[in-house]
N, C-alpha and C. Protein backbone atom coordinates (compact mmCIF):
# COMPACT_ATOMS: atom_id res chain seq x y z
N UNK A 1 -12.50 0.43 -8.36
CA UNK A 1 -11.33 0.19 -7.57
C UNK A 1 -10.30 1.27 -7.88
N UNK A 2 -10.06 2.27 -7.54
CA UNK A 2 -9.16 2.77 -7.26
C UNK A 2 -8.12 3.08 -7.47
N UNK A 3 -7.11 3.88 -8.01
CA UNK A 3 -5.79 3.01 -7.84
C UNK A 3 -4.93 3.96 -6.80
N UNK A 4 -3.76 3.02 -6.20
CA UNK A 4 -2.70 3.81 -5.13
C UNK A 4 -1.51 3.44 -5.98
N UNK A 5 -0.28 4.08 -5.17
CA UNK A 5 1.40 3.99 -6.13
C UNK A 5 2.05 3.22 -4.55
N UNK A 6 2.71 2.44 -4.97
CA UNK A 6 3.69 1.70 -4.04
C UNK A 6 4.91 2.49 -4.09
N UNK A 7 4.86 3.42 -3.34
CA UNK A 7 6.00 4.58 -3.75
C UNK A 7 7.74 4.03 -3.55
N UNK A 8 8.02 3.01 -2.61
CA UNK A 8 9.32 2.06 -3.07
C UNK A 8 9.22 1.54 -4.49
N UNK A 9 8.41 1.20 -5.02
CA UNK A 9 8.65 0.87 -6.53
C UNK A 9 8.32 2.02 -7.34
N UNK A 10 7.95 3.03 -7.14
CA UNK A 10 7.19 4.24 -8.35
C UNK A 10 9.05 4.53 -8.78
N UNK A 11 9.46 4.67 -9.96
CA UNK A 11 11.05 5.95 -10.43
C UNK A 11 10.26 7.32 -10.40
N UNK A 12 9.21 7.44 -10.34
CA UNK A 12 8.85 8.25 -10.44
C UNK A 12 8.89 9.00 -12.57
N UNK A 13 8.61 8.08 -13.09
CA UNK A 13 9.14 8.31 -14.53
C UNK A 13 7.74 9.30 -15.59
N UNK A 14 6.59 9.23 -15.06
CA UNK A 14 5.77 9.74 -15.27
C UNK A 14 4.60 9.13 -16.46
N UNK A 15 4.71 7.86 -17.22
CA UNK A 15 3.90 7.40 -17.79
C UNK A 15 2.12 7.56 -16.96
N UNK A 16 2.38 7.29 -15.81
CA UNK A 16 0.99 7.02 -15.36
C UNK A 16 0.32 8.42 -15.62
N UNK A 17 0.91 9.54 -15.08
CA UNK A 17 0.21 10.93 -15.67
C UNK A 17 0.23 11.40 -16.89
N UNK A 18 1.17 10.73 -18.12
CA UNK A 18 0.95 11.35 -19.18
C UNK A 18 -0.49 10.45 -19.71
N UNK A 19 -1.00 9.03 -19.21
CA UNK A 19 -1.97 8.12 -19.70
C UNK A 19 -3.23 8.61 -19.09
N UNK A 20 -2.94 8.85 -17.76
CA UNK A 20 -4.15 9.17 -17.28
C UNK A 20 -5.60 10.46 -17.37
N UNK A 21 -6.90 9.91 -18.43
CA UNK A 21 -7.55 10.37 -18.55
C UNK A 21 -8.43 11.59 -17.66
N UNK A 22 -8.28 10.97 -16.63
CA UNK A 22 -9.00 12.09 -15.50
C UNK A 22 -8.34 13.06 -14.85
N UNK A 23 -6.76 13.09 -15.32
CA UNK A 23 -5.99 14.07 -14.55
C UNK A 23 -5.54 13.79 -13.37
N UNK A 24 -5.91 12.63 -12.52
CA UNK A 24 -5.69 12.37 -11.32
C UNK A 24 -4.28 12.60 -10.56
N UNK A 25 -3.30 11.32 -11.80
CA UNK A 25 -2.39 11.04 -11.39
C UNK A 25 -1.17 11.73 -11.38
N UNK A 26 -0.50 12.60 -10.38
CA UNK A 26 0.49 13.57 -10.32
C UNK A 26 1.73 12.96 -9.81
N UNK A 27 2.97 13.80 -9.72
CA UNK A 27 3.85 13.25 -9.71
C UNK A 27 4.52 14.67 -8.21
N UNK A 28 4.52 13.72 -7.05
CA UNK A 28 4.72 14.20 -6.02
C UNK A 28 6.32 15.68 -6.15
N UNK A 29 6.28 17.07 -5.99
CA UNK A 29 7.34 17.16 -6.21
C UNK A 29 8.42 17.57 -5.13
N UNK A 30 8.05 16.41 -4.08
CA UNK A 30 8.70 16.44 -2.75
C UNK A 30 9.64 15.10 -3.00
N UNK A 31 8.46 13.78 -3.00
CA UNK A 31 9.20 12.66 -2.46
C UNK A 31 9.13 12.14 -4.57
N UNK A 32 9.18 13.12 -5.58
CA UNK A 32 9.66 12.53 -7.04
C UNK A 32 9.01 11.66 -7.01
N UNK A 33 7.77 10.79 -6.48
CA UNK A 33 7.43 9.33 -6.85
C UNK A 33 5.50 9.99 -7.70
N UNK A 34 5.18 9.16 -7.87
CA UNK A 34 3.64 9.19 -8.48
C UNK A 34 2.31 9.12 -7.40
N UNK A 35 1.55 9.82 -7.32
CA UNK A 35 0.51 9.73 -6.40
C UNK A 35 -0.87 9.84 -6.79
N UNK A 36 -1.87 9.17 -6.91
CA UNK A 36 -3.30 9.63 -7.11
C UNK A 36 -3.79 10.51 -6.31
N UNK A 37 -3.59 11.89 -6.89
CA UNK A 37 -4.57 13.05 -5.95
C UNK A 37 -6.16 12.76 -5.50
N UNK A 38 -6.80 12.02 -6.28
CA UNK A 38 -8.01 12.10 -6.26
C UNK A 38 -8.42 10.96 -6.36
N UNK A 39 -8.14 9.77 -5.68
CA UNK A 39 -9.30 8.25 -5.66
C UNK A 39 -10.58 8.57 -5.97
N UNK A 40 -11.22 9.51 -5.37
CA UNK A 40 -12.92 9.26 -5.73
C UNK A 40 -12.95 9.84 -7.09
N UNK A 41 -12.00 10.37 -8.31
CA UNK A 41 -12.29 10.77 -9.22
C UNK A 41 -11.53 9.57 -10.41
N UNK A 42 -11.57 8.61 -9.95
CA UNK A 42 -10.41 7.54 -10.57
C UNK A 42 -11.74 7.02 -11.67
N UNK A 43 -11.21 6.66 -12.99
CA UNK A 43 -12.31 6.57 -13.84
C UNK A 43 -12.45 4.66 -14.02
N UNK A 44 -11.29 3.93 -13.38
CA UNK A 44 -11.22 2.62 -12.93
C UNK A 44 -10.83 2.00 -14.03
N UNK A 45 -10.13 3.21 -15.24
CA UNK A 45 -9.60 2.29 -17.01
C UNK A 45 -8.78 1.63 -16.70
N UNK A 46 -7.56 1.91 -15.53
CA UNK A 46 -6.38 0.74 -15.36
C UNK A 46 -5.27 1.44 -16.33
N UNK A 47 -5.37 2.78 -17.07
CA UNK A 47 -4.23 2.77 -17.82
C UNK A 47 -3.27 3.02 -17.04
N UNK A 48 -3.16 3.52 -16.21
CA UNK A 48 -1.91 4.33 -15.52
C UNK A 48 -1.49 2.59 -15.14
N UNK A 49 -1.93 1.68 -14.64
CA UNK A 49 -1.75 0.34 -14.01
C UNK A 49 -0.84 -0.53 -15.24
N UNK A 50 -1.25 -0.24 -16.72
CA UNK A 50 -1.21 -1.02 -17.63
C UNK A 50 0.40 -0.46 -17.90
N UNK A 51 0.27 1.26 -17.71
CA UNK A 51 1.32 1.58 -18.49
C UNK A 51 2.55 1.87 -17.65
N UNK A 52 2.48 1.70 -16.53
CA UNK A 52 3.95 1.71 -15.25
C UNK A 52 4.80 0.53 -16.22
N UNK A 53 5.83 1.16 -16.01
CA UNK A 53 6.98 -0.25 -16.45
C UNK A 53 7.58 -0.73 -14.49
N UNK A 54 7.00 -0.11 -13.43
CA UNK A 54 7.60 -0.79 -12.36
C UNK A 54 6.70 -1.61 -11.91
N UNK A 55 5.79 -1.68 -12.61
CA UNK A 55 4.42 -2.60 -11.75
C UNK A 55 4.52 -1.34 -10.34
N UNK A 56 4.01 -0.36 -10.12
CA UNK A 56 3.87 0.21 -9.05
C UNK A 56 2.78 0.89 -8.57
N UNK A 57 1.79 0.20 -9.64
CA UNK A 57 0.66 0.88 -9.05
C UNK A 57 -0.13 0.05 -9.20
N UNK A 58 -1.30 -0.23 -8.22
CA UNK A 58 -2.11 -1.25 -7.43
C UNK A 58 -3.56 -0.78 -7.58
N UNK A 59 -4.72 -1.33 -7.43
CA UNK A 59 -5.89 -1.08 -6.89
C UNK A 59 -6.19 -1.46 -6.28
N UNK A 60 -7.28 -0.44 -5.12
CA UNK A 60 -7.93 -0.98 -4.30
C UNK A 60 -9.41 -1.60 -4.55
N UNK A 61 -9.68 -3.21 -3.83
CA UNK A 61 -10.67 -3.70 -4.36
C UNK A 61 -12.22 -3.05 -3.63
N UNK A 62 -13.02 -3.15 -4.03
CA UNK A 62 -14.69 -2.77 -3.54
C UNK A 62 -14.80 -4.04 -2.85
N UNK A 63 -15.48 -3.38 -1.69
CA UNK A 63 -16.07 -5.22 -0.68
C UNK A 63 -17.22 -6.26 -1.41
N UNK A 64 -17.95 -5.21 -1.85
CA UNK A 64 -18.74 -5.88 -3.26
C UNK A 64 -17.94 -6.88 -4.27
N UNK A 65 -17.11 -6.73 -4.32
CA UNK A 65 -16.28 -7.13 -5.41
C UNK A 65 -15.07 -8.59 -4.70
N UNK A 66 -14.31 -7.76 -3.55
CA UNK A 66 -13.43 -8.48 -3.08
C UNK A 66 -13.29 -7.93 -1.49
N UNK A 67 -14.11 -9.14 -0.91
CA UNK A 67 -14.26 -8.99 0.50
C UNK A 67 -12.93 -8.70 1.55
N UNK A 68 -13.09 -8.14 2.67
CA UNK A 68 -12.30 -7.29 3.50
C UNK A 68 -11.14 -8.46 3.53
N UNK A 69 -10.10 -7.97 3.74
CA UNK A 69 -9.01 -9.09 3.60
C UNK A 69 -8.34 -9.48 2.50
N UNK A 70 -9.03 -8.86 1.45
CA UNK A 70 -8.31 -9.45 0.17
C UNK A 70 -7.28 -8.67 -0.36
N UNK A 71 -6.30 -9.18 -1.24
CA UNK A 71 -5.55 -8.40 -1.95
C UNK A 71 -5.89 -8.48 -3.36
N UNK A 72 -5.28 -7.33 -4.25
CA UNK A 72 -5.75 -7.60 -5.67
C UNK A 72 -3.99 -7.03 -6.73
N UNK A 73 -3.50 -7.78 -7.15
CA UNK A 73 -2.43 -7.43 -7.53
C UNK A 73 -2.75 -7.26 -9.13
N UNK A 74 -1.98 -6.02 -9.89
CA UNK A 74 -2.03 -6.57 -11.11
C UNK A 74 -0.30 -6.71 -11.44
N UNK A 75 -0.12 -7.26 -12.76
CA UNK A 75 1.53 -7.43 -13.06
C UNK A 75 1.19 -7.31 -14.62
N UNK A 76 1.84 -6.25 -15.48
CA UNK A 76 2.13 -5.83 -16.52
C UNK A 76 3.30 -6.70 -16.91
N UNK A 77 3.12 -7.61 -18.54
CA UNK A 77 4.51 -8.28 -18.45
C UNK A 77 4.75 -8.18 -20.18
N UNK A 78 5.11 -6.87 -20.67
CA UNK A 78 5.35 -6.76 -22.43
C UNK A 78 6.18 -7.62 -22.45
N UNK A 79 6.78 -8.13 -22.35
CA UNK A 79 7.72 -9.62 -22.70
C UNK A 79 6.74 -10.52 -23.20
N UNK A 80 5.33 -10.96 -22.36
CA UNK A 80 4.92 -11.57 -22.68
C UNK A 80 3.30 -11.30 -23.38
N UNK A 81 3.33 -9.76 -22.87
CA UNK A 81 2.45 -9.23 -24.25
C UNK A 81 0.93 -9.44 -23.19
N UNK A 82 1.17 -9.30 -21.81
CA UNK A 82 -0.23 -9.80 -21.04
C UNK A 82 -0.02 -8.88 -20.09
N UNK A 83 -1.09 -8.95 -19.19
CA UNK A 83 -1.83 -8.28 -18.21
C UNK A 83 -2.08 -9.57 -16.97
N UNK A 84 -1.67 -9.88 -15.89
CA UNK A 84 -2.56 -10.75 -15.15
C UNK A 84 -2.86 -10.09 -13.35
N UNK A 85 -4.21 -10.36 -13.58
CA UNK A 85 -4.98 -9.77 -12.22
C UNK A 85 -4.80 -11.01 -11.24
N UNK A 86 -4.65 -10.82 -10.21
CA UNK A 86 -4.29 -11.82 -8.86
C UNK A 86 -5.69 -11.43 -7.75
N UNK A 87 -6.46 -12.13 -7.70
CA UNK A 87 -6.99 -12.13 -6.32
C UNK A 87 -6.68 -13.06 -5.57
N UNK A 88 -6.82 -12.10 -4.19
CA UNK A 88 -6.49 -13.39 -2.95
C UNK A 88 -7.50 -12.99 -2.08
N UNK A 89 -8.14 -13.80 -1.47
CA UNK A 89 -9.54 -14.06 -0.75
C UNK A 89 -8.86 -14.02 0.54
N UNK A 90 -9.62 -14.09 1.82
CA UNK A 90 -8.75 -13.79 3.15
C UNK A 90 -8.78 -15.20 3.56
N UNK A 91 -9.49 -16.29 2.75
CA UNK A 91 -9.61 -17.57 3.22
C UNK A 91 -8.61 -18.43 2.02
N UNK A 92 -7.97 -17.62 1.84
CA UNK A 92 -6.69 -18.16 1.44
C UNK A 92 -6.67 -18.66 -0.56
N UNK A 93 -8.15 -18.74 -1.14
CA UNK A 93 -8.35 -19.33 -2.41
C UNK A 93 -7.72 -17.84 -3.00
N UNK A 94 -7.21 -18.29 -4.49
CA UNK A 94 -7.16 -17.18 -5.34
C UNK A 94 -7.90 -17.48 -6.50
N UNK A 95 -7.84 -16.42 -7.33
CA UNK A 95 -7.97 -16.13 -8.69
C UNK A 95 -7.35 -15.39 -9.68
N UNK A 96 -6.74 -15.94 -10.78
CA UNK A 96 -6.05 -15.67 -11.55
C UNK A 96 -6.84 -15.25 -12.87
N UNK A 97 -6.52 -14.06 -13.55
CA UNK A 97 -7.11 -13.74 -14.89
C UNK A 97 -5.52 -13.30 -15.45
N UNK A 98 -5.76 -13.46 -16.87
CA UNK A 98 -4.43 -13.11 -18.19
C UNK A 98 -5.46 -12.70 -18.71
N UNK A 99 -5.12 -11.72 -19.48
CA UNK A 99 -5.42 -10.77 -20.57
C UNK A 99 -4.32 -10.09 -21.73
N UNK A 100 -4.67 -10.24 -23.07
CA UNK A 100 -3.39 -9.40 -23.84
C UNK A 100 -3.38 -8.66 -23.67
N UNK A 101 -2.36 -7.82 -23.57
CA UNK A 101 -2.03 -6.42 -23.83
C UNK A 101 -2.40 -5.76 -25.48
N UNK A 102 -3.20 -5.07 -25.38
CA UNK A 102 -4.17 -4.86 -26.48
C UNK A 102 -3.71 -3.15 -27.18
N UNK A 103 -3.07 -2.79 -26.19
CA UNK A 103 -2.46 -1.21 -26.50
C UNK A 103 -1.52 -1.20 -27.18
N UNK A 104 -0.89 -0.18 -28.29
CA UNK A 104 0.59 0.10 -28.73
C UNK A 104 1.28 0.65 -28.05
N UNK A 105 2.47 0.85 -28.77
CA UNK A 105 3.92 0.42 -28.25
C UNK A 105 3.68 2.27 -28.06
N UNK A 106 4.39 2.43 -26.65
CA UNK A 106 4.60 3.86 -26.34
C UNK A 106 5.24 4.57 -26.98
N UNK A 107 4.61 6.00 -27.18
CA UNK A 107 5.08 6.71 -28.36
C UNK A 107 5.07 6.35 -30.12
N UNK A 108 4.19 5.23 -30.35
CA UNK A 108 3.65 4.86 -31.58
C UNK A 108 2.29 5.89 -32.40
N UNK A 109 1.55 6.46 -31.32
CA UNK A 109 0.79 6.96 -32.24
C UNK A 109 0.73 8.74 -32.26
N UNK A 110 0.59 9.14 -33.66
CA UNK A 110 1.07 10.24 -33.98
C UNK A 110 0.35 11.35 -33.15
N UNK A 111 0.87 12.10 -32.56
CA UNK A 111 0.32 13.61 -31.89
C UNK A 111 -0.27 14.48 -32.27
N UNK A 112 -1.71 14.65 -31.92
CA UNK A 112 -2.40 15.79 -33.17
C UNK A 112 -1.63 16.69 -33.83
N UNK A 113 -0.44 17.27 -33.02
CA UNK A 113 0.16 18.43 -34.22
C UNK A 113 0.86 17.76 -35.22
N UNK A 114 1.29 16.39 -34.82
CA UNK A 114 1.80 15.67 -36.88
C UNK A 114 0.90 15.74 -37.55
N UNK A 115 -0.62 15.60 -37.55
CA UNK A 115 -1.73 15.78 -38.36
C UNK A 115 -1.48 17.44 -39.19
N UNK A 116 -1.85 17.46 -40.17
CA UNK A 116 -2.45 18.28 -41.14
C UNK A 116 -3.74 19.24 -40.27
N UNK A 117 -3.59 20.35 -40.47
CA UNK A 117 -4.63 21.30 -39.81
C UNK A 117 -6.06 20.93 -40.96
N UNK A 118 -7.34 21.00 -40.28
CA UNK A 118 -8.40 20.76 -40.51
C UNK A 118 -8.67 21.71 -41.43
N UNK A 119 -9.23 21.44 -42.80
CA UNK A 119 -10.05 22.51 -43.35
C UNK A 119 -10.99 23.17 -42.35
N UNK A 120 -11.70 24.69 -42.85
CA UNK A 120 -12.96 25.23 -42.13
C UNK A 120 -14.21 24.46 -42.55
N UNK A 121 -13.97 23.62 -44.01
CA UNK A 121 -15.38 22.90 -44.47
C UNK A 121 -15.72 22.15 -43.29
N UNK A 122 -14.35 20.97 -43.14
CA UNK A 122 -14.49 20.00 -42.24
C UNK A 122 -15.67 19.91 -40.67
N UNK A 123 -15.68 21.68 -40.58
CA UNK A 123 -16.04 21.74 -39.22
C UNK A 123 -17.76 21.41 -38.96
N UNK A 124 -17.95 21.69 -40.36
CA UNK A 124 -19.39 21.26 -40.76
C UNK A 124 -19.88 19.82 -40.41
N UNK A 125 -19.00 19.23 -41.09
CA UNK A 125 -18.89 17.33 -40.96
C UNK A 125 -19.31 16.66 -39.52
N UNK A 126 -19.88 15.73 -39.29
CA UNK A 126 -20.15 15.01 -38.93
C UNK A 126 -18.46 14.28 -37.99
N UNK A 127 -17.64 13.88 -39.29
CA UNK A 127 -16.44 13.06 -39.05
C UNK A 127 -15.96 13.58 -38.22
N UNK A 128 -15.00 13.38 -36.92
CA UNK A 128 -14.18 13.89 -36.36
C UNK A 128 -12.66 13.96 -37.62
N UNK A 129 -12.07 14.89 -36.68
CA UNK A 129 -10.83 15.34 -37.57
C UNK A 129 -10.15 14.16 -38.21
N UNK A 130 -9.57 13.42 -39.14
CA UNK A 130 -8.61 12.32 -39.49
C UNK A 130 -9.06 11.01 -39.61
N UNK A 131 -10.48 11.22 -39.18
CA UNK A 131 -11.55 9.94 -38.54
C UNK A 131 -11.46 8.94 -39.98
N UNK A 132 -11.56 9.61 -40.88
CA UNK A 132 -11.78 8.28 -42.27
C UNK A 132 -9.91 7.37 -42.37
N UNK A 133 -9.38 8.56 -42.36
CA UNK A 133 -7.80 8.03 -42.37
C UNK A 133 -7.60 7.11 -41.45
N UNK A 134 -7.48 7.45 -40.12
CA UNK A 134 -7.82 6.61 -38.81
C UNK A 134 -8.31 4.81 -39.57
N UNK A 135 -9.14 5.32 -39.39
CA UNK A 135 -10.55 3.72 -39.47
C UNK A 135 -9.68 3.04 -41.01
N UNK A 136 -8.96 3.76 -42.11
CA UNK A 136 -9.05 3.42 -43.71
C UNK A 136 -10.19 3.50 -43.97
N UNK A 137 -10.75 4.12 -43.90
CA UNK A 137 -12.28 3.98 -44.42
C UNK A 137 -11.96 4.88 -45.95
N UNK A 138 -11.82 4.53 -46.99
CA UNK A 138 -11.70 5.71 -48.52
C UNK A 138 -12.70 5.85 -48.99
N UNK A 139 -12.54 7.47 -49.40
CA UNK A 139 -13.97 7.88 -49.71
C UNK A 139 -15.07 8.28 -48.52
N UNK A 140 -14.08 8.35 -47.47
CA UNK A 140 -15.17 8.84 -46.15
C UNK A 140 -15.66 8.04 -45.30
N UNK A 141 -16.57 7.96 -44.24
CA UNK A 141 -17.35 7.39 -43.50
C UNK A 141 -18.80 7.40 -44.00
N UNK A 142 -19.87 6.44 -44.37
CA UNK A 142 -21.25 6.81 -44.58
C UNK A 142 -21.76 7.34 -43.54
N UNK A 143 -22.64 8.74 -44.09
CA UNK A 143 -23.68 9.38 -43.27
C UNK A 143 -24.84 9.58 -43.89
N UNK A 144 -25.96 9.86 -42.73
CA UNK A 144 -27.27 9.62 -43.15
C UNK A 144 -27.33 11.08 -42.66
N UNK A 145 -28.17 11.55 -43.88
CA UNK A 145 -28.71 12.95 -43.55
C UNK A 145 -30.19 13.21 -43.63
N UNK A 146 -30.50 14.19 -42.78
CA UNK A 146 -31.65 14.64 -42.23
C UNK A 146 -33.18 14.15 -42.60
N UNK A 147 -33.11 14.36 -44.38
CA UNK A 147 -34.03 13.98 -45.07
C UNK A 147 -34.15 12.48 -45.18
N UNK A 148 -33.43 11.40 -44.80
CA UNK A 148 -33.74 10.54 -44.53
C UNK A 148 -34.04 9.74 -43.41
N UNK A 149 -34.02 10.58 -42.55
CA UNK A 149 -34.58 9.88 -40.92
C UNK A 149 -36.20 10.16 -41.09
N UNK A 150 -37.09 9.03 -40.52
CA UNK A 150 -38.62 9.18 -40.37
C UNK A 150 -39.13 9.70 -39.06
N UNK A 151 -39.84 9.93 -39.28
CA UNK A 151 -40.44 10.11 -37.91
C UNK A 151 -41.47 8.97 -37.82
N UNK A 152 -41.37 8.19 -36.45
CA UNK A 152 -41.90 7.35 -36.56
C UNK A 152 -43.43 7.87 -35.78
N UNK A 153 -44.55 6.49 -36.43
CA UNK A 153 -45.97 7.53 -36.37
C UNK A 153 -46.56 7.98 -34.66
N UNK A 154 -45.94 7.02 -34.04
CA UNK A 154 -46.13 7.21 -31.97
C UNK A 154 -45.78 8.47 -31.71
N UNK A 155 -44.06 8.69 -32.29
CA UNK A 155 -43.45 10.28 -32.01
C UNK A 155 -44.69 11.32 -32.96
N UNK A 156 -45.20 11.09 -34.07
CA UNK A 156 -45.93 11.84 -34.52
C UNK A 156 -47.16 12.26 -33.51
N UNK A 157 -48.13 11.15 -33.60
CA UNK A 157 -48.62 11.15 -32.67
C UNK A 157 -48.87 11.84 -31.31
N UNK A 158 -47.58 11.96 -30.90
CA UNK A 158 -47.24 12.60 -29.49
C UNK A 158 -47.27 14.34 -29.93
N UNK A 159 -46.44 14.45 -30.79
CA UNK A 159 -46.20 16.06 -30.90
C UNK A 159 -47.36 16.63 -31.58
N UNK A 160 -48.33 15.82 -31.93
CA UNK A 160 -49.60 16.22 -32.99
C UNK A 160 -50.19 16.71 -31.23
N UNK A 161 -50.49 15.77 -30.52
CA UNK A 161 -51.56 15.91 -28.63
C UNK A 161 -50.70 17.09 -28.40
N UNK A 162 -49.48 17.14 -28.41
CA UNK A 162 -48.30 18.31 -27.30
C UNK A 162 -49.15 19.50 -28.01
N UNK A 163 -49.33 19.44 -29.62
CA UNK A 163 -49.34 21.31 -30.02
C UNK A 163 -50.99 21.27 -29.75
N UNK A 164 -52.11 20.27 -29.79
CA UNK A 164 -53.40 20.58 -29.75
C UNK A 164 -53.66 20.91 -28.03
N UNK A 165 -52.38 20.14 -27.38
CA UNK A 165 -53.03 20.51 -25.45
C UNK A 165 -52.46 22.03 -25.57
N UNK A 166 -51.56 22.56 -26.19
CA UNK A 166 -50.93 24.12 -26.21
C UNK A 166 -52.50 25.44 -26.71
């Protein structure tokens, strides 16, 4: 599903493009409001939806999903720390879902350049950059190295036929 901007409600403030993963969401610089350049490239996470403080941006539903006629509202409400999706059917029934709001508080988490620059060892690692700090994991993340993976005897098997058909 999609998403569109109800451009009477967009301030045009720009959360939805600083959240949005796929790049989609731009910020018109005619009419100042928010616009999805690209629906067919919409990745369907809902952040830009989650993170509007005007409620101004909507999705469109799949007929698969929510037959011709329907509407699908969402309403962001940090007051109350939820998410609730609205369907309305064209035969008049709805459906209601709540969900928490499961994300932090905007501008809570630190920007790779507050991080510490990566050793050159690091680049070797397995870990992504900060990854043990991240998780608390002390003393690292466990990894399994090379000499302990098997080969199991089917895969043997197989590459023993691959080099004798060569």
């Amino acid at each position: 599903m999609p998403t569109f901007v109800y451009m009477t409600a967009c301030d045009g403030c720009g959360h939805c493009v600083d959240i949005c993963p796929s790049d989609i969401m731009h910020i018109d610089p005619t009419t100042r409001r928010a616009v999805n350049i690209e629906p067919n490239f919409c990745w369907e996470c809902y952040s830009c939806v989650k993170a509007c403080p005007q409620n101004a941006i909507d999705d469109r539903g799949y007929s698969d999903f929510a037959p011709m006629g329907h509407k699908v509202r969402v309403l962001r409400e940090p007051e109350k720390g939820t998410i609730s999706w609205r369907l309305k059917f064209r035969d008049g029934r709805e459906k209601n879902f709540v969900s928490p709001i499961r994300t932090t508080e905007w501008g809570s988490i630190k920007c790779a350049s507050e991080y510490e620059q990566p050793s050159t060892a690091s680049f070797d690692s397995a870990e992504l950059a900060h990854e043990p700090d991240y998780l608390k994991a002390d003393g690292g993340l466990r990894t399994i190295s090379k000499q302990q993976f098997k080969k199991h005897p089917i895969a043997k098997e197989k590459t023993s036929n691959l080099k004798a058909a060569e």
